[in-house]
Protein backbone atom coordinates (compact mmCIF):
# COMPACT_ATOMS: atom_id res chain seq x y z
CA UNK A 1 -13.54 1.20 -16.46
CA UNK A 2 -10.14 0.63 -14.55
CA UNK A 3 -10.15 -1.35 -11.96
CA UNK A 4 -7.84 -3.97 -10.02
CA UNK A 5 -8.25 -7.74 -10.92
CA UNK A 6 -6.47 -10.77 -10.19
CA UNK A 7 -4.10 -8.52 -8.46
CA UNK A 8 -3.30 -6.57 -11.12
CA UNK A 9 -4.48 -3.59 -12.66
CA UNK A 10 -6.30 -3.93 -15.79
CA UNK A 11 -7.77 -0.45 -17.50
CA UNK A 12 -8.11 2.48 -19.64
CA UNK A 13 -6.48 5.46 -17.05
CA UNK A 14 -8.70 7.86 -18.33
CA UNK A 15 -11.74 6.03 -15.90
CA UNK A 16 -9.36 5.71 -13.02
CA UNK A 17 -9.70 8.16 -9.94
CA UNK A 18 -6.65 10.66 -9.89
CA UNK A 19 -5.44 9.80 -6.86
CA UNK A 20 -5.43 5.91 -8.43
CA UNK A 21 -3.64 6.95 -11.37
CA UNK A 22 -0.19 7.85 -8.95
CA UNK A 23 -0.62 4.99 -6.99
CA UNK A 24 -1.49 2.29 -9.31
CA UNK A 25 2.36 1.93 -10.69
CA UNK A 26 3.76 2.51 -7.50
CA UNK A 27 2.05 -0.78 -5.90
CA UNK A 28 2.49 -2.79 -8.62
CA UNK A 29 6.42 -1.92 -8.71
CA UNK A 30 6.39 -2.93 -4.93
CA UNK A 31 4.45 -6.05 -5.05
CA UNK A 32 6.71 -7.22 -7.76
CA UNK A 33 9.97 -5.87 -5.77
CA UNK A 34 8.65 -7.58 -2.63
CA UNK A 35 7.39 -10.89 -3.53
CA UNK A 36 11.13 -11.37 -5.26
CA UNK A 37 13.17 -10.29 -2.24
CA UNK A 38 10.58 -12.57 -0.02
CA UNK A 39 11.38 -15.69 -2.49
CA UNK A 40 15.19 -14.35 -2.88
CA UNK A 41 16.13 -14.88 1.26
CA UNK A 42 13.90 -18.01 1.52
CA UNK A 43 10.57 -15.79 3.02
CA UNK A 44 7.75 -18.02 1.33
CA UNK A 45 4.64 -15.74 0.64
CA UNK A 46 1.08 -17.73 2.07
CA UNK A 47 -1.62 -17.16 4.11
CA UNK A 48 0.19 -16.18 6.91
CA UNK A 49 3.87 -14.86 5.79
CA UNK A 50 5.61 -13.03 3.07
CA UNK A 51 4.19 -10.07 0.67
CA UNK A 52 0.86 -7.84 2.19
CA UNK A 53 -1.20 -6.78 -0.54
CA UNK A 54 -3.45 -4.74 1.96
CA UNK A 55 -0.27 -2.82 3.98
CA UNK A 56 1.07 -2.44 0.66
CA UNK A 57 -1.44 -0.49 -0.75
CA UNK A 58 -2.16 1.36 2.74
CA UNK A 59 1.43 2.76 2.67
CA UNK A 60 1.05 3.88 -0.64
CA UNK A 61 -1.80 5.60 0.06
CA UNK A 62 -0.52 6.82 3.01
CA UNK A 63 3.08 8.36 1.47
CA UNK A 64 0.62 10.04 -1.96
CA UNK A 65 -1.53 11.77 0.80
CA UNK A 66 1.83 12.82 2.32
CA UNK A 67 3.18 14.05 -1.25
CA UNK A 68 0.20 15.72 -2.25
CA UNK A 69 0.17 17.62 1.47
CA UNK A 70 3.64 19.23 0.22
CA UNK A 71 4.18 19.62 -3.34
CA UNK A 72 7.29 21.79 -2.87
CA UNK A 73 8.98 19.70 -0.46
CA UNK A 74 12.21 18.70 -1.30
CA UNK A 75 12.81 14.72 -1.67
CA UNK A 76 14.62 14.77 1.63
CA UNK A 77 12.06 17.09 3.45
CA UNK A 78 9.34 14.79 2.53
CA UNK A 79 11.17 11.68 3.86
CA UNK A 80 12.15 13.27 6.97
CA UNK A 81 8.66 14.37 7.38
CA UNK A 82 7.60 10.63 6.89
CA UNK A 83 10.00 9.10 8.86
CA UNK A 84 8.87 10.68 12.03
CA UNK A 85 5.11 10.33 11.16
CA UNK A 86 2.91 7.95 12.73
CA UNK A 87 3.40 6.26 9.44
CA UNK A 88 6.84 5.03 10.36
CA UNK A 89 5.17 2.81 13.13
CA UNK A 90 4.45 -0.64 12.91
CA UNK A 91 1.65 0.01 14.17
CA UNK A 92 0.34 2.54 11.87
CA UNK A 93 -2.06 0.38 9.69
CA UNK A 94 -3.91 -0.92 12.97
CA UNK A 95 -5.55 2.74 12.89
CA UNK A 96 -7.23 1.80 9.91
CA UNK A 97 -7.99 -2.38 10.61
CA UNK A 98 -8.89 -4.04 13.43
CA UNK A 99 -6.04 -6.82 14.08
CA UNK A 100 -8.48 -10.13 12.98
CA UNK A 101 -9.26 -8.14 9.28
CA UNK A 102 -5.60 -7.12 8.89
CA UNK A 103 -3.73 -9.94 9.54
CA UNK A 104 -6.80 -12.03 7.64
CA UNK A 105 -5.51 -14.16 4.25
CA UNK A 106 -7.77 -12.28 2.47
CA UNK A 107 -6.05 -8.86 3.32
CA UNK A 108 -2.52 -10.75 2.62
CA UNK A 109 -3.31 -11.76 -0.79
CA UNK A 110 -5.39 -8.72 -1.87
CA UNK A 111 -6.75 -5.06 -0.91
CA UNK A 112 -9.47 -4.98 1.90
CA UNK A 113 -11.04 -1.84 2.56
CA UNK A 114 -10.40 -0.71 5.90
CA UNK A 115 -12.44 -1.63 8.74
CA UNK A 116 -11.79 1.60 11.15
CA UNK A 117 -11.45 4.43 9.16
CA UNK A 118 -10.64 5.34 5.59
CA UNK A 119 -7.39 5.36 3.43
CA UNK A 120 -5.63 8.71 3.58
């Protein structure tokens, strides 16, 4: 079955949960994106600074639950719509993690389920 290891994902897509099979290549295109701009303007990623696997995958869950709530919104609809979401907060992930689990090393270097409430 597909799943995620070693922080990538490893799988035949036929055993992967729809929803999964959207946001699998969109997180590992970010991750890759984001740990290169980190390294590119000097950002090193540890423990406690650079690329968030957890709020990574969070706003990608987030923006597919926003997609699949309007299918025939336009590219710019859909952006406007998440740009004045909740979503566009910095704040928006601690409605799904307490601080302590969010900010934890083991939320920075991989997904932790949410400790409040589920993953749109």
């Amino acid at each position: 079955a597909g799943r995620w290891m070693s922080g990538n994902f490893r799988g035949d897509s036929e055993h992967v949960e729809p929803r999964n099979r959207l946001v699998i290549p969109a997180v590992v295109g970010v991750r890759r994106t984001d740990r290169f701009v980190m390294e590119a303007v000097g950002t090193p990623n540890t423990d406690d600074s650079g690329y968030h696997e957890s709020i990574t995958r969070l706003y990608v869950f987030g923006i597919a639950a926003e997609i699949a709530g309007h299918p025939s919104a336009s590219f710019e609809q859909g952006l406007r719509t998440l740009l004045s979401s909740p979503m566009a907060t910095s704040t928006w992930p601690l409605q799904y993690y307490t601080r302590a689990r969010l900010f934890s090393p083991e939320a920075r270097r991989g997904w932790v389920e949410p400790d409040l409430k589920a993953t749109p």
